[in-house]
Structure formats: C-alpha cells, structure tokens
C-alpha atoms as a PDB file:
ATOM      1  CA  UNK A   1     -23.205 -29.874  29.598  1.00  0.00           C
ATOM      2  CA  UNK A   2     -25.828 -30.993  27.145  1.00  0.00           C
ATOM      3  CA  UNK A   3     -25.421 -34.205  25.375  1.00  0.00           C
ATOM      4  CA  UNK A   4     -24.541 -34.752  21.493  1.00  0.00           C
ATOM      5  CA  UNK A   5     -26.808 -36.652  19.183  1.00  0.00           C
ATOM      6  CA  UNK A   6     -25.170 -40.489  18.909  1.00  0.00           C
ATOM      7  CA  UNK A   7     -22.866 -40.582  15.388  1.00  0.00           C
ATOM      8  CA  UNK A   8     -24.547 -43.058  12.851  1.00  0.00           C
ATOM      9  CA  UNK A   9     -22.024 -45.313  11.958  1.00  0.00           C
ATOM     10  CA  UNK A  10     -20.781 -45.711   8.279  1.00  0.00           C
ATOM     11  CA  UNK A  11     -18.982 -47.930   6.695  1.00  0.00           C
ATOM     12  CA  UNK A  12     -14.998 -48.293   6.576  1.00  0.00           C
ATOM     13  CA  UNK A  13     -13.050 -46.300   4.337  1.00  0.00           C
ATOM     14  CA  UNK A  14     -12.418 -48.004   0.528  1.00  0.00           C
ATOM     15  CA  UNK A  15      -8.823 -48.002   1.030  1.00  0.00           C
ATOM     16  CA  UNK A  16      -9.258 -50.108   3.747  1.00  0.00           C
ATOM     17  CA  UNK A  17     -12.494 -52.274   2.749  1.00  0.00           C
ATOM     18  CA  UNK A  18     -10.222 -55.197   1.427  1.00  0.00           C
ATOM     19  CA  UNK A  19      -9.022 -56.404   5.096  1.00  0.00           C
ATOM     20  CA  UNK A  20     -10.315 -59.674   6.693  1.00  0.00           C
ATOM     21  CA  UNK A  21     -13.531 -60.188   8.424  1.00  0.00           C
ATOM     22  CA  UNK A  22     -11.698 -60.144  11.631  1.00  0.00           C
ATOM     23  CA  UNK A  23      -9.886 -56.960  10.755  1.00  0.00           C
ATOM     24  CA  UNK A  24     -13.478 -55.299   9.884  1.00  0.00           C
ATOM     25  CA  UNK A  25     -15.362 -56.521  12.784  1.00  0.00           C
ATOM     26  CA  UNK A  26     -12.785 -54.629  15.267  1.00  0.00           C
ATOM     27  CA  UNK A  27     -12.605 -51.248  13.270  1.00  0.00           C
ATOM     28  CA  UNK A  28     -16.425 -51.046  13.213  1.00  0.00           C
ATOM     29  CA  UNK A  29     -16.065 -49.553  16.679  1.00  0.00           C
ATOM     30  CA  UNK A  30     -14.176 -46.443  14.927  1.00  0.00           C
ATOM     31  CA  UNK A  31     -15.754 -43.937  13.225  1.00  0.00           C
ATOM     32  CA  UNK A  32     -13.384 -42.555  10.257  1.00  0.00           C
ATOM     33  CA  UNK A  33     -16.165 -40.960   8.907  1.00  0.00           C
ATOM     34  CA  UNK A  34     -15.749 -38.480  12.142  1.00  0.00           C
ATOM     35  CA  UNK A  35     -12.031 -38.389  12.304  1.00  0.00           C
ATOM     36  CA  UNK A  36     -11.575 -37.684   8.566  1.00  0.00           C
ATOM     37  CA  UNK A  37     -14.611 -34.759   8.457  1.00  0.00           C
ATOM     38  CA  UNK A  38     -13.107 -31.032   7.751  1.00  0.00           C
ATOM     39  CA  UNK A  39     -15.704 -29.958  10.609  1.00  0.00           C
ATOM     40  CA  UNK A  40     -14.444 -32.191  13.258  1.00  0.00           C
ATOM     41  CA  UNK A  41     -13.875 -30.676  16.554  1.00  0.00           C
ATOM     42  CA  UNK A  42     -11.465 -32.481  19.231  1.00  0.00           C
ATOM     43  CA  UNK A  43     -13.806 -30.924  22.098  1.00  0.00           C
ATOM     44  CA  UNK A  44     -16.915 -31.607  20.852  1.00  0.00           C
ATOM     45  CA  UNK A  45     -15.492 -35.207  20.363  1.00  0.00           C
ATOM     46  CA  UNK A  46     -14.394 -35.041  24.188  1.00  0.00           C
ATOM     47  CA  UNK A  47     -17.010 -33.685  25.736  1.00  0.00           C
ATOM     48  CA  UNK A  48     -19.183 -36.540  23.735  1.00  0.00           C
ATOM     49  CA  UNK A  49     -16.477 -39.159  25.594  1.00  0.00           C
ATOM     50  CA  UNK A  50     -17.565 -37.619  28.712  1.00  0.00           C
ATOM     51  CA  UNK A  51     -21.074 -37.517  28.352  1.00  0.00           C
ATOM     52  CA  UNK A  52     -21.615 -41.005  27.904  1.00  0.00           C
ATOM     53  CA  UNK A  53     -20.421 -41.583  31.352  1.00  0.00           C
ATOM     54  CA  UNK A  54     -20.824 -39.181  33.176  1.00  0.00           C
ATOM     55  CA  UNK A  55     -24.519 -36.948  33.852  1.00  0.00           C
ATOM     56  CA  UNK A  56     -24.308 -33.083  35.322  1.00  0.00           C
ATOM     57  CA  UNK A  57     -25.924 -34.536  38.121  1.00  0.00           C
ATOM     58  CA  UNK A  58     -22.303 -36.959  39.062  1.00  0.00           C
ATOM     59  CA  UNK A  59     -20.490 -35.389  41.942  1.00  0.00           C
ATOM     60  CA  UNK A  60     -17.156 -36.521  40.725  1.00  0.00           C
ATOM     61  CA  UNK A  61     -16.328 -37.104  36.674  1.00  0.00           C
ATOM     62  CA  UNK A  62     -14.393 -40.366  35.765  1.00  0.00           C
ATOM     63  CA  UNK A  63     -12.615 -39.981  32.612  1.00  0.00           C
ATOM     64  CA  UNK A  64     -10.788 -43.412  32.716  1.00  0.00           C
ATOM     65  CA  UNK A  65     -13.063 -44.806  30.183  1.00  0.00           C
ATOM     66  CA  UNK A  66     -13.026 -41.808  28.090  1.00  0.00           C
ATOM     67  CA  UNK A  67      -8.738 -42.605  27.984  1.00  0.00           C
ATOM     68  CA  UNK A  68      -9.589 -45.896  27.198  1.00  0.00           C
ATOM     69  CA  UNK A  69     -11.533 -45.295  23.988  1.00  0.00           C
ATOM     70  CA  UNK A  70      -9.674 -42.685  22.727  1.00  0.00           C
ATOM     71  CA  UNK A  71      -6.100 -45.148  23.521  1.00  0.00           C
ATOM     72  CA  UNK A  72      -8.115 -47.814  21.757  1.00  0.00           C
ATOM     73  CA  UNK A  73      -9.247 -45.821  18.560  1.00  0.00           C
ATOM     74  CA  UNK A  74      -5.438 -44.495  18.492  1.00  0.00           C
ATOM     75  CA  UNK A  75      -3.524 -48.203  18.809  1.00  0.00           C
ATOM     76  CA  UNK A  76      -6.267 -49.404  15.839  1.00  0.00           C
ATOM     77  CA  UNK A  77      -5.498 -46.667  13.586  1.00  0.00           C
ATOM     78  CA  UNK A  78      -1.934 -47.297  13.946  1.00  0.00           C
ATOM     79  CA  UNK A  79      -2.119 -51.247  13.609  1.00  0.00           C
ATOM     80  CA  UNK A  80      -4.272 -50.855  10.737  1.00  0.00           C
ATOM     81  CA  UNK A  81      -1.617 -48.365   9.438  1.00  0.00           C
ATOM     82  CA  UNK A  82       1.446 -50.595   9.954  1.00  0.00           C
ATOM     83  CA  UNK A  83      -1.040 -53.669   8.132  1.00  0.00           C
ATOM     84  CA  UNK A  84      -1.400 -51.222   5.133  1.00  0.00           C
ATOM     85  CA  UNK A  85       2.301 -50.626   4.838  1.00  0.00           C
ATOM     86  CA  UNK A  86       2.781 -54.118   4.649  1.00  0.00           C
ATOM     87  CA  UNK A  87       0.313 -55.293   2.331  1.00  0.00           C
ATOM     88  CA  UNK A  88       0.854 -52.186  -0.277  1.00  0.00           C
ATOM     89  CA  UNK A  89       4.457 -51.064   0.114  1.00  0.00           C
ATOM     90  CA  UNK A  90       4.805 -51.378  -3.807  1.00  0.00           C
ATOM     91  CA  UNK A  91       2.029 -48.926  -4.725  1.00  0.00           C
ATOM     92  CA  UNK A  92       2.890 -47.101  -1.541  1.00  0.00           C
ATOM     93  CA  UNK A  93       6.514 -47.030  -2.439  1.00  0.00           C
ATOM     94  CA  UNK A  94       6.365 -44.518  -5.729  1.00  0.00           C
ATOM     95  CA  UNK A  95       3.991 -41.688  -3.898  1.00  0.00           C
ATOM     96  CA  UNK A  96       6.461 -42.116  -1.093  1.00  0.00           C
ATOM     97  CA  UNK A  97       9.088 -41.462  -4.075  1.00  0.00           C
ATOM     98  CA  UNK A  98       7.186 -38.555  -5.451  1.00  0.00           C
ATOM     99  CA  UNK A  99       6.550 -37.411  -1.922  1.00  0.00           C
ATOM    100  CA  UNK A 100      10.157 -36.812  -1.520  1.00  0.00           C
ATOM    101  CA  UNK A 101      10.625 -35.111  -5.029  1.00  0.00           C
ATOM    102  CA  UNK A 102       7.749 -33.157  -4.420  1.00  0.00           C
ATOM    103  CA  UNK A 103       9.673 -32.126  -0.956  1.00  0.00           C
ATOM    104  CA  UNK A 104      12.838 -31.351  -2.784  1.00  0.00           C
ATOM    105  CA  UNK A 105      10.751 -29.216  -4.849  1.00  0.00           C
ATOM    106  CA  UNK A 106       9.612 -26.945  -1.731  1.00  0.00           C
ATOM    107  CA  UNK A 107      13.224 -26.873  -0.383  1.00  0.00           C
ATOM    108  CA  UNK A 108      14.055 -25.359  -3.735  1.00  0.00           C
ATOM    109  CA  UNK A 109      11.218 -23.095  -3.629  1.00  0.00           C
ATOM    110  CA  UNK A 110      11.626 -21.861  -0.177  1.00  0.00           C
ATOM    111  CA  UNK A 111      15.215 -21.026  -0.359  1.00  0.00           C
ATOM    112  CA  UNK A 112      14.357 -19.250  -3.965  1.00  0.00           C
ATOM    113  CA  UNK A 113      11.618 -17.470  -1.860  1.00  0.00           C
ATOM    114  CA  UNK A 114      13.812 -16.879   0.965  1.00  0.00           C
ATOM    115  CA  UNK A 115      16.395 -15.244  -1.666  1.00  0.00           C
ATOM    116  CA  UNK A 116      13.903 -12.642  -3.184  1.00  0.00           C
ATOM    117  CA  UNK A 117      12.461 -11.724   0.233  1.00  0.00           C
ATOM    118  CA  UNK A 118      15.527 -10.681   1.171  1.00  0.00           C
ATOM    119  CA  UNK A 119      16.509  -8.670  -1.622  1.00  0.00           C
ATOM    120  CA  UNK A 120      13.252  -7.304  -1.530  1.00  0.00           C
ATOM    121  CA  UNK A 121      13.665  -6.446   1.923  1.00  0.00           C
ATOM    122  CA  UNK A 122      17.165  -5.283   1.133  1.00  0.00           C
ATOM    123  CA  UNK A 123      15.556  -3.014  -1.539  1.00  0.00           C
ATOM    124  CA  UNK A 124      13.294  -1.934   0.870  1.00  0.00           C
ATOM    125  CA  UNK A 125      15.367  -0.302   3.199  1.00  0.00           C
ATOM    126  CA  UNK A 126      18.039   1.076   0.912  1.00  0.00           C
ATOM    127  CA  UNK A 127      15.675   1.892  -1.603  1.00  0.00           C
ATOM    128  CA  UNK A 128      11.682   2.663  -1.008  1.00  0.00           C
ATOM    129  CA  UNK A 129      12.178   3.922   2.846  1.00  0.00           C
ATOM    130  CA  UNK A 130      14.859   6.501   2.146  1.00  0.00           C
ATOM    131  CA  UNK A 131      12.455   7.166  -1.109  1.00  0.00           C
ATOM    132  CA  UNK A 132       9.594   8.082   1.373  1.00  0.00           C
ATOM    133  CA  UNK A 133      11.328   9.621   3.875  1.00  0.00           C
ATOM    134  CA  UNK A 134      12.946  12.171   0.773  1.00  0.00           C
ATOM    135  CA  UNK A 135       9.471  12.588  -1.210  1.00  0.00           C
ATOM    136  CA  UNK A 136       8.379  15.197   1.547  1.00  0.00           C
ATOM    137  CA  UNK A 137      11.263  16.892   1.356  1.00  0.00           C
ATOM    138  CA  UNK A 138      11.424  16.945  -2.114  1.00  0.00           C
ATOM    139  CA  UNK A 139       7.845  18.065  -2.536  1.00  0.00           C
ATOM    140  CA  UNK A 140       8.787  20.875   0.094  1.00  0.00           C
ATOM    141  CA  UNK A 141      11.917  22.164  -1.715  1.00  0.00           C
ATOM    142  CA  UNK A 142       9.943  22.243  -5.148  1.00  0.00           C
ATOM    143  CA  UNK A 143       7.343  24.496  -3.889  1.00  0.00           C
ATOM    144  CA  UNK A 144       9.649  27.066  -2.230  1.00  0.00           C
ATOM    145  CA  UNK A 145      11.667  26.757  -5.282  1.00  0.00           C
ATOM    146  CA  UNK A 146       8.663  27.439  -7.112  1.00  0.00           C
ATOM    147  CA  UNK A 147       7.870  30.575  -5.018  1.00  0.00           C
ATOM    148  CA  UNK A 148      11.492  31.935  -4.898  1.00  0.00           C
ATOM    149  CA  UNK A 149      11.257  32.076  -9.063  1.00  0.00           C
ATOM    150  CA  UNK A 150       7.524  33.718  -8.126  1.00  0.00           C
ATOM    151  CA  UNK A 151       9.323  36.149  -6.113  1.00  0.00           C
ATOM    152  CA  UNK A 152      11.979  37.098  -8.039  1.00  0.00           C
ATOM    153  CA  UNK A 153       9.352  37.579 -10.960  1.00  0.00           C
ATOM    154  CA  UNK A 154       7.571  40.095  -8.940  1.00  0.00           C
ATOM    155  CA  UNK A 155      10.724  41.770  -7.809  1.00  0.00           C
ATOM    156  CA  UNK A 156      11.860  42.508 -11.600  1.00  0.00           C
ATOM    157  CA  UNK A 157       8.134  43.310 -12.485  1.00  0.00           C
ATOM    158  CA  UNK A 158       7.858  46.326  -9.378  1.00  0.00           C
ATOM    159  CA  UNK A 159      11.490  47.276 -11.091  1.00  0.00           C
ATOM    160  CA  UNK A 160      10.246  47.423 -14.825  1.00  0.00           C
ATOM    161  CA  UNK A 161       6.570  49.507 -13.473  1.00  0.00           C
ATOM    162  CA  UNK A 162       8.770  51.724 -11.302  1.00  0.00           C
ATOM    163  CA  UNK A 163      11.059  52.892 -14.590  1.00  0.00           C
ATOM    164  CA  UNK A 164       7.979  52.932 -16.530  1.00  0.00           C
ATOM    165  CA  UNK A 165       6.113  55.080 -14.249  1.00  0.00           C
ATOM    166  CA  UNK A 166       9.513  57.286 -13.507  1.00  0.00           C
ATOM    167  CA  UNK A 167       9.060  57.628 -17.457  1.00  0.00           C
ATOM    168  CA  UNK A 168       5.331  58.487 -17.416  1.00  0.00           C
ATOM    169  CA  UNK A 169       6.398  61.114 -14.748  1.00  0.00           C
ATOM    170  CA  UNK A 170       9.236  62.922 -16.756  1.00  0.00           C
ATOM    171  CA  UNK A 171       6.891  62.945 -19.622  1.00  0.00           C
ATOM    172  CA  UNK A 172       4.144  64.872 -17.772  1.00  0.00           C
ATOM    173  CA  UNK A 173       6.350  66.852 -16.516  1.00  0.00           C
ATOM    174  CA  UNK A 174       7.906  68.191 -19.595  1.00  0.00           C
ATOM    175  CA  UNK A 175       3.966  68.721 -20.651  1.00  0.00           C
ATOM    176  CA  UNK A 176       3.351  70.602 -18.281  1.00  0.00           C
ATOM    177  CA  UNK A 177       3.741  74.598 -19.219  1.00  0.00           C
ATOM    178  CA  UNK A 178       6.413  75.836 -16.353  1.00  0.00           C
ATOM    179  CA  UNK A 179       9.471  76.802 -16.151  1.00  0.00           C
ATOM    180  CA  UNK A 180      10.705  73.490 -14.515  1.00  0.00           C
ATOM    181  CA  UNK A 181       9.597  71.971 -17.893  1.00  0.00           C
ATOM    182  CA  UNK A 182      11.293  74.468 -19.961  1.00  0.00           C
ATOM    183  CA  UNK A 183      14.346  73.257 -17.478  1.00  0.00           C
ATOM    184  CA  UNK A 184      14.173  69.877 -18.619  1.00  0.00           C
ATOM    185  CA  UNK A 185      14.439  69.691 -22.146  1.00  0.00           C
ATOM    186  CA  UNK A 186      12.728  70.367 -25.842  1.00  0.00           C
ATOM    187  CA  UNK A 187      10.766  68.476 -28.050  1.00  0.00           C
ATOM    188  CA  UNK A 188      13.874  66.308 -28.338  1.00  0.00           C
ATOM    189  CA  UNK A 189      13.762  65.059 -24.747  1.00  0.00           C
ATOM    190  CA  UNK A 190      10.134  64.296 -25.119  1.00  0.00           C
ATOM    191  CA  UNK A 191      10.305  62.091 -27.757  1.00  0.00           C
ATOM    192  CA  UNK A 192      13.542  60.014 -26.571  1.00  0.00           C
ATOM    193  CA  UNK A 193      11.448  59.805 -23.250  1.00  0.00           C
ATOM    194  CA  UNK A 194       8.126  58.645 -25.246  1.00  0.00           C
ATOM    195  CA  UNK A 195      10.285  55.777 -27.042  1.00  0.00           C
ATOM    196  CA  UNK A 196      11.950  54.336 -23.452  1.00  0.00           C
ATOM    197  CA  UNK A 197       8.090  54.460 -22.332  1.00  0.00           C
ATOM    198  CA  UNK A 198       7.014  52.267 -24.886  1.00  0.00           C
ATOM    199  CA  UNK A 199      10.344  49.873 -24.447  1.00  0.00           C
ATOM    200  CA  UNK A 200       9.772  49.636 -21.046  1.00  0.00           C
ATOM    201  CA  UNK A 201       5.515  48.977 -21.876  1.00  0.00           C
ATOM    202  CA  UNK A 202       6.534  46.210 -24.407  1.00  0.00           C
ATOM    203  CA  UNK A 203       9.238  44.891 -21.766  1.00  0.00           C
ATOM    204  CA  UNK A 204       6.832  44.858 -18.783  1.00  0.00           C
ATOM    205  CA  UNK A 205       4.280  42.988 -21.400  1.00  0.00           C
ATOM    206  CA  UNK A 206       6.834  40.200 -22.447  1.00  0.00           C
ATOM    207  CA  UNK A 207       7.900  39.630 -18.714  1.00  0.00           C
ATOM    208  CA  UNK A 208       3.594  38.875 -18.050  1.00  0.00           C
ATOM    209  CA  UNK A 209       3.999  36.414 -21.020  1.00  0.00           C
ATOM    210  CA  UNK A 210       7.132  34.651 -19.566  1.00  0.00           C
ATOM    211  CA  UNK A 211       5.403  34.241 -15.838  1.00  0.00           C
ATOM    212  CA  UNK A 212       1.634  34.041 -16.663  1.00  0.00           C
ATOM    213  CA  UNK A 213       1.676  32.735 -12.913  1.00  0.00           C
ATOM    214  CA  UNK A 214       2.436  36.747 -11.943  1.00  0.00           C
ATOM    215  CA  UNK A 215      -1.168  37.846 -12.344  1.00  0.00           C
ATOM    216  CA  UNK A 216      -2.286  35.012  -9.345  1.00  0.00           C
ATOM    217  CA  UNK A 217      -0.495  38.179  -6.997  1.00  0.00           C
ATOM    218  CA  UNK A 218      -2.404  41.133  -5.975  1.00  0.00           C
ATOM    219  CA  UNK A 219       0.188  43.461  -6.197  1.00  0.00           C
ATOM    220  CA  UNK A 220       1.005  42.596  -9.956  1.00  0.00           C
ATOM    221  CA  UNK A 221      -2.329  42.637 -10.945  1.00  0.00           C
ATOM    222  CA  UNK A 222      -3.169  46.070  -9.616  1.00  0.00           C
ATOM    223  CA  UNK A 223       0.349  47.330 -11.023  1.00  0.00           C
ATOM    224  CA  UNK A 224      -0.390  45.661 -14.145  1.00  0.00           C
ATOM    225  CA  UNK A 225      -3.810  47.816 -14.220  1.00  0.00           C
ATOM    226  CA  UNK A 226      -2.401  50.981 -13.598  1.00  0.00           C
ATOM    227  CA  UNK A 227       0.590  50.576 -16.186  1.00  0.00           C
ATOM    228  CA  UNK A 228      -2.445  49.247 -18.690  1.00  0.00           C
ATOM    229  CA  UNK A 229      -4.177  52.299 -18.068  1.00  0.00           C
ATOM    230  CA  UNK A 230      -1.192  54.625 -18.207  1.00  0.00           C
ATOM    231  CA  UNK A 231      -0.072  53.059 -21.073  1.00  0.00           C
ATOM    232  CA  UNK A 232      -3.603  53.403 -23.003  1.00  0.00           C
ATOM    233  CA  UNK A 233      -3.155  57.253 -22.947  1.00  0.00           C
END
C-alpha cells in the first residue's frame, strides 16, 4: 500500500474559534478541514491510519493505535459538541425551532406526494395501461374497417361496370344487321337502352368521386379504363 502525503493542518473552524486556549490546544490534533471536505474518503482516511504504523514490509498489522485515534477524534468532536450546546443553546434554540417546522413541512409534503403517486399510479393502471393495451387493437379494427368499406366499394363498382357493359352489349347487338337484332327491338329499344347506358356511365362516375381511394385497386382501375373507353364511343 503506498503512503498518503501528510494533511497540512488548518486552523479550527469559526464556529468554534471562540473556545479557551485549553480547548484549542487539544482540537489542534483534529483535522475538520478533512472531516468536513465533500471529497473525503473514509478508506483513504484508514488506510492513512494504517500507514503511519505499519510498513508493507510488517509481518503482522497492529491497528490498536489506528482505534485509538479515530476513538479520540470521535469523543473530541462530541465533547466539543455537548460544550457548544451549552454555551449557545439560545441561538441554537430557534434553528432547532425552525428545524422542526421545516420537518413538519416535509411530513406534509411527503404524505401530499404520497397522495398523488398513488392516484397517479391508480390512473395508471385503470387508465393509461388498458389505453395501451386497446390502441393496437383499435388501430387494427380501423384498418380492416377501412378495407371492408374498400371492399364493398369495389363490389358495387364490378356491379355498376357489369350493367353498364350488359348495356353496351344489348346496344351492339341491336346494331348489328341480323335477324337476332331485328328480334330484339326497333329504334325504340335502342334509344331507352342508350339512356340506361349513360345513367349507369354518370352512376359509375359519381361512385369514383365518392371513393377516390377505388382507383389505388388494379381491378378498378383497369375496369374504370375499359368503361372510359366504351363510354367515349
């Protein structure tokens, strides 16, 4: 173990600077300055203790006198305590006061703190976790809702092509110069059948405007083409 450099020693404390000579001359031996440092470390202090007795080279380590300074540091401190009690219980008295209001205080503040955790974890679990655990199940049902009203689009567009193009075929027929046309009506038919063609174009064209969504399927799309085309003649 290596050694530590010595600790300069420094002078006492100002709240304590007003005892007697006496009282001074036996806390010189302790250094506040060390106890009272943020960066103290208890086993750096100890291994310091042991050092000053006791060399690598010892075959057996004696920490008696190591005890006996720390036992001494720790029964000054506390006289020197007790003597400060005494001689300044009347300014010690009111921060002792405040002490306890201050106390009362955090009490007040913990059990207020204590309150709201709990009815934030209360909230918690009837609240946010059923929240999660339903937000992917929401977000699940809302898409396949989504693509049920998709799919029932398409199904009543395939419906309004197929009477459209069950129109388109009557009409060629009755074009045509056979006797299966002669069969199937006059001028008469052809016009009533040109009229339900162009009701059933303007219908299949208002349905496209109510799901613009329709045309992101293939199968509309190339419907939609053909019945443009067919419609265009």
């Amino acid at each position: 173990m290596a050694s530590l450099p010595p600790t300069p020693r420094l002078p006492l404390p100002a709240s304590i600077a007003h005892t007697t000579d006496n009282r001074a001359e036996d806390d010189e031996y302790i250094d506040y300055e060390l106890f009272t440092s943020p960066d103290f470390s208890p086993i750096a202090f100890c291994n310091s203790l042991v050092l000053a007795t006791t060399t690598a080279s010892d075959a057996e380590i004696d920490l008696a006198p190591a005890q006996q300074r720390v036992t001494f540091d720790l029964e000054e401190v506390e006289k020197l305590l007790q003597k400060e009690a005494t001689q300044n219980h009347t300014t010690l008295l009111p921060h002792a006061a405040k002490i306890n209001q201050v106390s009362s205080i955090l009490t007040t503040t913990q059990s207020s703190l204590s309150s709201v955790t709990s009815s934030f974890q209360r909230l918690e679990n009837e609240v946010l976790k059923p929240y999660n655990a339903a937000l992917p199940i929401y977000t699940a049902l809302t898409k396949l809702h989504a693509t049920a009203n998709l799919l029932r689009a398409v199904t009543w567009f395939m419906y309004l092509v197929r009477q459209f193009q069950g129109i388109q075929t009557q009409l060629a027929e009755l074009k045509q110069p056979s006797a299966n046309a002669a069969a199937a009506g006059g001028p008469n038919d052809a016009a009533r059948l040109s009229v339900r063609a162009a009701r059933s174009f303007a219908e299949i064209s208002r349905h496209l405007g109510n799901f613009p969504r329709l045309r992101s399927v293939r199968v509309v799309t190339e419907l939609e083409n053909g019945v443009v085309n067919v419609g265009r003649k």
